[in-house]
C-alpha atoms as a PDB file:
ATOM      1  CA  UNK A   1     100.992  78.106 113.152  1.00  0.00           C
ATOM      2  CA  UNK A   2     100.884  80.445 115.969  1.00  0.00           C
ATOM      3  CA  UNK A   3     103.879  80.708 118.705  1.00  0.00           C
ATOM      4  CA  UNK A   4     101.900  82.420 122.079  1.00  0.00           C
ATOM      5  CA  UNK A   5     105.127  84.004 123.370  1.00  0.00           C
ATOM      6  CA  UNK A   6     106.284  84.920 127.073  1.00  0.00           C
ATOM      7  CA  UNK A   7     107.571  87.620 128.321  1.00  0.00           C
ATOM      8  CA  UNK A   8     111.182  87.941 126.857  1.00  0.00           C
ATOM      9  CA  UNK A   9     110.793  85.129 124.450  1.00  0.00           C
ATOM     10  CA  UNK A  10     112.255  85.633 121.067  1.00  0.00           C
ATOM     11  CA  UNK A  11     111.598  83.735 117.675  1.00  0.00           C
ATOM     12  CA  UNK A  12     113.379  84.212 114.846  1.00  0.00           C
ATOM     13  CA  UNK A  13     111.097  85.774 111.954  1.00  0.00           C
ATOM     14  CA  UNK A  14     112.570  83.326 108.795  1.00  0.00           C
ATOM     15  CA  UNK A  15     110.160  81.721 107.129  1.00  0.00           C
ATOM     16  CA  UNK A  16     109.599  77.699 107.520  1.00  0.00           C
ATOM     17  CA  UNK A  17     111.072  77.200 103.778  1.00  0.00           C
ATOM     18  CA  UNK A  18     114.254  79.763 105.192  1.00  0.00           C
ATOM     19  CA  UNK A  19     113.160  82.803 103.343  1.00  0.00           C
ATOM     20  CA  UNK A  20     112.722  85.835 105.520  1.00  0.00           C
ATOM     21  CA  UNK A  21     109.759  87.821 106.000  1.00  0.00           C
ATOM     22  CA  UNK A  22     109.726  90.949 104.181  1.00  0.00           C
ATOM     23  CA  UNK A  23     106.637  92.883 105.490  1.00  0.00           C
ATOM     24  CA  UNK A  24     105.037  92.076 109.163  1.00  0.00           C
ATOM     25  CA  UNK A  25     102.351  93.621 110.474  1.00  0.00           C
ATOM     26  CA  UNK A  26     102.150  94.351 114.582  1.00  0.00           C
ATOM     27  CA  UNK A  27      98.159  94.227 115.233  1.00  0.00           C
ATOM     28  CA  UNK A  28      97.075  95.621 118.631  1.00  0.00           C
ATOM     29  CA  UNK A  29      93.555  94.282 120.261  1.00  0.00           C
ATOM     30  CA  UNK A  30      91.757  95.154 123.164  1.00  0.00           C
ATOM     31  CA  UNK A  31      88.412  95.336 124.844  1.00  0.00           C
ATOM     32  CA  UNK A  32      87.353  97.277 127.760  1.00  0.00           C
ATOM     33  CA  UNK A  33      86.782  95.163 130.828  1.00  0.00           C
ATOM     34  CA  UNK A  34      82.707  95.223 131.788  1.00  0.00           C
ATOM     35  CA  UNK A  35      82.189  96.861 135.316  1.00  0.00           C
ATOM     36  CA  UNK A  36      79.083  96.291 137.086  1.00  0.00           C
ATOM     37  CA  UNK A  37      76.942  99.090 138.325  1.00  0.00           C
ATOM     38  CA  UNK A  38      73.695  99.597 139.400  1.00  0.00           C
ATOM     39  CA  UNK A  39      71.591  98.940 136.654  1.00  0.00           C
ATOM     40  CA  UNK A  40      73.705  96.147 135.352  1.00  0.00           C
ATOM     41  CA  UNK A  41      77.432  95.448 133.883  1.00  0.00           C
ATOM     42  CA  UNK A  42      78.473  98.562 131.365  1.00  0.00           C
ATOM     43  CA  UNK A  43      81.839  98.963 129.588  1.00  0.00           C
ATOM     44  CA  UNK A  44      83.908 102.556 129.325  1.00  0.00           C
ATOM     45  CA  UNK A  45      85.812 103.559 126.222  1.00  0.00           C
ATOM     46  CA  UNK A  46      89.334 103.240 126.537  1.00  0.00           C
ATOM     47  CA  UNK A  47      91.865 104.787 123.815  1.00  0.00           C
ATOM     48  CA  UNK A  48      95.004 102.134 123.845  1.00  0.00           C
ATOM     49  CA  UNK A  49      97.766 103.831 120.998  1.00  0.00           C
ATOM     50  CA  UNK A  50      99.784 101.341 119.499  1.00  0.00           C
ATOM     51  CA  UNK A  51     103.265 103.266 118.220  1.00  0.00           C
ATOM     52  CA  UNK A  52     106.441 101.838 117.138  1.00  0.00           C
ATOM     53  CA  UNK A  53     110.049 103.488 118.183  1.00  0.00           C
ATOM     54  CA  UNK A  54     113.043 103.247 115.829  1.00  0.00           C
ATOM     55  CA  UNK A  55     116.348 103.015 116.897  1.00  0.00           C
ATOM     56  CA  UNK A  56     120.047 102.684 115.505  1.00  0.00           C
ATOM     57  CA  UNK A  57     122.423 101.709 118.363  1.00  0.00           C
ATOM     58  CA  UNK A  58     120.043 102.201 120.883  1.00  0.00           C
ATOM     59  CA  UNK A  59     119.211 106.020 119.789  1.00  0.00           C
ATOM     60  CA  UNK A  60     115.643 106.678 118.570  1.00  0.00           C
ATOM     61  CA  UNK A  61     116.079 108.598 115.358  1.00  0.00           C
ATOM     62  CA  UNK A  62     112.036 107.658 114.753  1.00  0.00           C
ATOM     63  CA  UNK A  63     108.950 107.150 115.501  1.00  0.00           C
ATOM     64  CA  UNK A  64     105.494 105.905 114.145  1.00  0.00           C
ATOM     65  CA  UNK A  65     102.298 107.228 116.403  1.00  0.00           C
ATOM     66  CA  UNK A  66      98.666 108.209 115.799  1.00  0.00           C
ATOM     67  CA  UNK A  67      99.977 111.659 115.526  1.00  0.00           C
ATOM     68  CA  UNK A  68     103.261 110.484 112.525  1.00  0.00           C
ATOM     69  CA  UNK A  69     100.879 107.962 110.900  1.00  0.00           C
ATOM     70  CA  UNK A  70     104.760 107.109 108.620  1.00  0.00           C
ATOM     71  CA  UNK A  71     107.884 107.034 109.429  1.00  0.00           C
ATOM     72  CA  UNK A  72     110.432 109.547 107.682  1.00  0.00           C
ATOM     73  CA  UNK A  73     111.759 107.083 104.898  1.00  0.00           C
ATOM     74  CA  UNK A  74     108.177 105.168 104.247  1.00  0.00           C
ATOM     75  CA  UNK A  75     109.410 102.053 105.668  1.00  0.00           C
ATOM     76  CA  UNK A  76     106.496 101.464 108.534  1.00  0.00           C
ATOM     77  CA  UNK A  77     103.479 102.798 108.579  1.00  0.00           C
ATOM     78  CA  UNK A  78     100.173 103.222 111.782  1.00  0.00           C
ATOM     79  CA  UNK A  79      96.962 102.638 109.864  1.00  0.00           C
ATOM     80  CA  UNK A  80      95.079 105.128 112.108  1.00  0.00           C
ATOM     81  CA  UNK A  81      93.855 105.709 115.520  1.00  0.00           C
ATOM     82  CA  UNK A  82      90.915 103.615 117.118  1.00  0.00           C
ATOM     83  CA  UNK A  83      89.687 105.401 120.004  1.00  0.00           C
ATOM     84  CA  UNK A  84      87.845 102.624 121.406  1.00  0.00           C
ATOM     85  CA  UNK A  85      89.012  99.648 120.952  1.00  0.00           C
ATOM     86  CA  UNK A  86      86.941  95.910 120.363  1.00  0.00           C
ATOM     87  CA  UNK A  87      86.077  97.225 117.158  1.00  0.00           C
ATOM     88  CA  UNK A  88      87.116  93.868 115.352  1.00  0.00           C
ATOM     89  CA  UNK A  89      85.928  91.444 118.454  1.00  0.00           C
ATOM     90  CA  UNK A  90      89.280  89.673 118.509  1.00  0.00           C
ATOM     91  CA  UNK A  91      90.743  91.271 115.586  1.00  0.00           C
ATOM     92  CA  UNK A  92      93.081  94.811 115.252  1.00  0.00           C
ATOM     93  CA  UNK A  93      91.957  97.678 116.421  1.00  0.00           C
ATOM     94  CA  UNK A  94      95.341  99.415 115.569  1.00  0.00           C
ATOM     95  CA  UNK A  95      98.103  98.256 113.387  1.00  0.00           C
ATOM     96  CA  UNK A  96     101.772  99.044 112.591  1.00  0.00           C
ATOM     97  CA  UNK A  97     102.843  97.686 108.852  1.00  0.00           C
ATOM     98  CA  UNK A  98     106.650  97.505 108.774  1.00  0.00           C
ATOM     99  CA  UNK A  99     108.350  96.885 105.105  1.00  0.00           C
ATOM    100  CA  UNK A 100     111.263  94.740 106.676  1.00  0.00           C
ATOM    101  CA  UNK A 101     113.143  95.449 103.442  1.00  0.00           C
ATOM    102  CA  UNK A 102     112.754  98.708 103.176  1.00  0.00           C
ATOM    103  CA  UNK A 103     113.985  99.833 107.002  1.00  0.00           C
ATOM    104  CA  UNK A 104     116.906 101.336 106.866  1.00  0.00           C
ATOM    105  CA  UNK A 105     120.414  99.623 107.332  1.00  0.00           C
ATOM    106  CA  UNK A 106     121.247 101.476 110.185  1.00  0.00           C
ATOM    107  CA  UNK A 107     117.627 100.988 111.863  1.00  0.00           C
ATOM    108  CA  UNK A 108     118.725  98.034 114.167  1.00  0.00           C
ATOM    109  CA  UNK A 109     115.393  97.920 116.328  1.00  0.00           C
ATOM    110  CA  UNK A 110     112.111  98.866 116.284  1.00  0.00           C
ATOM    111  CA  UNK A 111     110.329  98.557 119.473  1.00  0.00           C
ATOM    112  CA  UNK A 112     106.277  98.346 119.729  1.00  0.00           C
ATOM    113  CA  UNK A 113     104.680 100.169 122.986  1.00  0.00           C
ATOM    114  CA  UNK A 114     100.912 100.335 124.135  1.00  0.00           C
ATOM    115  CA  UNK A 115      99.759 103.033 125.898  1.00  0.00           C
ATOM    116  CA  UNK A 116      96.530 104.020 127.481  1.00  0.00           C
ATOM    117  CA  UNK A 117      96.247 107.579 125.950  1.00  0.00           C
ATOM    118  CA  UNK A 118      93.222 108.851 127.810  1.00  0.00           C
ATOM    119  CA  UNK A 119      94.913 107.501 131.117  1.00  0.00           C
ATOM    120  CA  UNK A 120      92.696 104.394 132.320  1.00  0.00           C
ATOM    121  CA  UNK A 121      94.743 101.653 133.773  1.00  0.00           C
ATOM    122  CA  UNK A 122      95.242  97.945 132.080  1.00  0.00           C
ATOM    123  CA  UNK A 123      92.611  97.145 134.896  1.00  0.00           C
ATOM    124  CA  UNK A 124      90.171  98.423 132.605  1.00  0.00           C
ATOM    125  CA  UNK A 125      90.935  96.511 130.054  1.00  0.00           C
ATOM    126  CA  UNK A 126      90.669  93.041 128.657  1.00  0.00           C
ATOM    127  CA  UNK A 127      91.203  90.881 125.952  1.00  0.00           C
ATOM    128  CA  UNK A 128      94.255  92.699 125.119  1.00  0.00           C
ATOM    129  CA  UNK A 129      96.892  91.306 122.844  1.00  0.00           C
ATOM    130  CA  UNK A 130     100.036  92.355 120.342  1.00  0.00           C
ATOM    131  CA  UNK A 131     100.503  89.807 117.389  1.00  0.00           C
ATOM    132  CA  UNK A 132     102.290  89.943 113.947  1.00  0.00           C
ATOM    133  CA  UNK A 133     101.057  88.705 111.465  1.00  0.00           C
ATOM    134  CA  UNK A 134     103.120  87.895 108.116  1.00  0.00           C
ATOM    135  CA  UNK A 135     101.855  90.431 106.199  1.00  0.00           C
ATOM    136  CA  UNK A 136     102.272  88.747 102.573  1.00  0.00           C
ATOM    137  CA  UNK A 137      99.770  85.912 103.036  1.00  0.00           C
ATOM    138  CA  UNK A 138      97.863  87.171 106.323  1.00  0.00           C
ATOM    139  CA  UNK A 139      99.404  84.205 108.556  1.00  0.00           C
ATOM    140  CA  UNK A 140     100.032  85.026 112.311  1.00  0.00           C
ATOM    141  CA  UNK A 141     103.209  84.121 113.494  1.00  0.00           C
ATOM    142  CA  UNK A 142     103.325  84.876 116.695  1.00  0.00           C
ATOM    143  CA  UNK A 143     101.110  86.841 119.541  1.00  0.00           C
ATOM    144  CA  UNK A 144     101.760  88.173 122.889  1.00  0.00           C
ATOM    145  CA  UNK A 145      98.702  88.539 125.450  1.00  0.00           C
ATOM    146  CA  UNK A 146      98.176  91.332 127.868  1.00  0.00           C
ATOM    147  CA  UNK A 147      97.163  89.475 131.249  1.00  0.00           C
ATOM    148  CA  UNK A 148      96.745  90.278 134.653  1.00  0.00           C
ATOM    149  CA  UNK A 149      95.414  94.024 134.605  1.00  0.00           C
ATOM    150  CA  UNK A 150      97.189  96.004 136.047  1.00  0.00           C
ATOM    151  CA  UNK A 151      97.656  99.738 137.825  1.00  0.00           C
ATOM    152  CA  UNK A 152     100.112 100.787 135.283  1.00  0.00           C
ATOM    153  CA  UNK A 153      98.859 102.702 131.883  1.00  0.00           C
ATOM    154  CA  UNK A 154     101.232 101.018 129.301  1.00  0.00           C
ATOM    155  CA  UNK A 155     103.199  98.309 128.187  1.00  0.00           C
ATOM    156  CA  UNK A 156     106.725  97.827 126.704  1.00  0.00           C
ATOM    157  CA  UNK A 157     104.622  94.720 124.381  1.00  0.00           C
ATOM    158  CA  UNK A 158     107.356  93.535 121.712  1.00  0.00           C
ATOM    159  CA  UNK A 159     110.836  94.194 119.771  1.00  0.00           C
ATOM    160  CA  UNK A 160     111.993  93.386 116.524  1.00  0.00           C
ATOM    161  CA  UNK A 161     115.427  93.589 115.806  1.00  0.00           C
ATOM    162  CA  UNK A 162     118.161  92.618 113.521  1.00  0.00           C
ATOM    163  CA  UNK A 163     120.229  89.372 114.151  1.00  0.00           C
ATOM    164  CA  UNK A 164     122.923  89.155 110.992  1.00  0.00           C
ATOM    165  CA  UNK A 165     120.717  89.680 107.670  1.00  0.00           C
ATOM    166  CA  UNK A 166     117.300  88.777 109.274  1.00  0.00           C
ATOM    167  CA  UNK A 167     115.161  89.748 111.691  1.00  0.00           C
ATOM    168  CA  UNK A 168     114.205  88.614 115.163  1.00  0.00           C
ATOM    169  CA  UNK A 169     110.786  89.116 117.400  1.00  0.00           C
ATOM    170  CA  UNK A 170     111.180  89.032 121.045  1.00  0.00           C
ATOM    171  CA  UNK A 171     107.755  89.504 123.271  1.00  0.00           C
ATOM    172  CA  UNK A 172     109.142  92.465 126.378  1.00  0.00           C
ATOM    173  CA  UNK A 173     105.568  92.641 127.852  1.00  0.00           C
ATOM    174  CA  UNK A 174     106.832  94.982 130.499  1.00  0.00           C
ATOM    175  CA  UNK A 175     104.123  97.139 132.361  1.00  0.00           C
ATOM    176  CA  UNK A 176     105.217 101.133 132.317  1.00  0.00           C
ATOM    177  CA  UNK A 177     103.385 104.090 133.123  1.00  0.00           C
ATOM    178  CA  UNK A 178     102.426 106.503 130.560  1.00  0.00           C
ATOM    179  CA  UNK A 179     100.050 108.315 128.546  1.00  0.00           C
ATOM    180  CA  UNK A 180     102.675 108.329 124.974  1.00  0.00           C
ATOM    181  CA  UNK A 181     105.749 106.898 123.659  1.00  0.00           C
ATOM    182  CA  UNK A 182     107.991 109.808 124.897  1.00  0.00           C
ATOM    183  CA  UNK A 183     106.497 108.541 128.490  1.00  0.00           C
ATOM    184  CA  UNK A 184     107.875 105.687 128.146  1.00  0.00           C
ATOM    185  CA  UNK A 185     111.508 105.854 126.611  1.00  0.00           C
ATOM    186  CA  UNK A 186     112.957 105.579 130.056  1.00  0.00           C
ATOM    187  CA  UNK A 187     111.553 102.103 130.474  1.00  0.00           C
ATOM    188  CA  UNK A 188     112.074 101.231 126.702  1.00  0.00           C
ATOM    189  CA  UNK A 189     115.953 101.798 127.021  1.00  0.00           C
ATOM    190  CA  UNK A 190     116.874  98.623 128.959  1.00  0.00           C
ATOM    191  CA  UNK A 191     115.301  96.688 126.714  1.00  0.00           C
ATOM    192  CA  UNK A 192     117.271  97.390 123.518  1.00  0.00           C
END
């Protein structure tokens, strides 16, 4: 079952029978918006860029981007670049697999930004949403949805970090402005 999170909402990621998950996968979805013109409605290619930052005590000693498809010790991994987006009509268009095992003990967060690479604002988009999915058996856990547009180009969407020997999700969903990650580390930074 699916938990539609809030903006600062956490859930815990342990598993209904109290195991804990050991590989999640952060999905990233999005359509452009259709703008009428005229000779009818017509949509614009927009290039959203899923990446994840990882920190240890609030220092980012990685990072995982269309550009570093893995980070350094293997542990999460971008599988590729859409340029586009609405490729799966509702499904990923970009994902981030994260081993949850394999991150490193002194990896305490790993934070999951949006941003519109090509610089179009999140008025131009629609349909946009960040979920993970348990990546063992394909169930969504939880999702986050992108609403309201926007004149900002990116969005803080989603944390997860370590709460004693498991894991924790917690939806940020706060609006930034930038065209990559390093953009937006300022506005990551309160957040950890």
């Amino acid at each position: 079952m699916t938990v539609n999170l809030t903006k600062g909402q956490a859930i815990s990621l342990e598993k209904k029978d109290g195991a804990t998950l050991t590989a999640v996968r952060m999905g990233l979805g999005w359509q452009s918006a259709k703008r009428r013109g005229l000779f009818g409605s017509r949509t614009r290619e927009i290039d959203l860029d899923a990446s994840a930052v990882l920190f240890a005590e609030k220092q980012p000693v990685d990072v995982v981007f269309f550009r570093h498809l893995v980070s350094d010790d293997g542990s999460v991994r971008h599988t590729g670049d859409n340029l586009v987006g609405g490729a799966g009509q509702g499904g990923d268009d970009e994902a981030i697999l994260v081993d949850l095992q394999r991150v490193p003990v002194h990896i305490d967060q790993i934070v999951f930004t949006v941003n519109s690479f090509t610089g179009q604002t999140f008025q131009e988009v629609e349909n946009a949403f960040c979920r993970l999915v348990d990546e063992t058996n394909g169930q969504e856990l939880a999702r986050y949805t992108l609403a309201g547009g926007g004149e900002y180009t990116a969005q803080i969407m989603a944390k997860v970090h370590r709460v004693g020997s498991g894991w924790t999700m917690t939806a940020v969903g706060e609006p930034a402005r930038g065209r990559t990650f390093q953009d937006l580390m300022p506005a990551i930074l309160p957040h950890l």
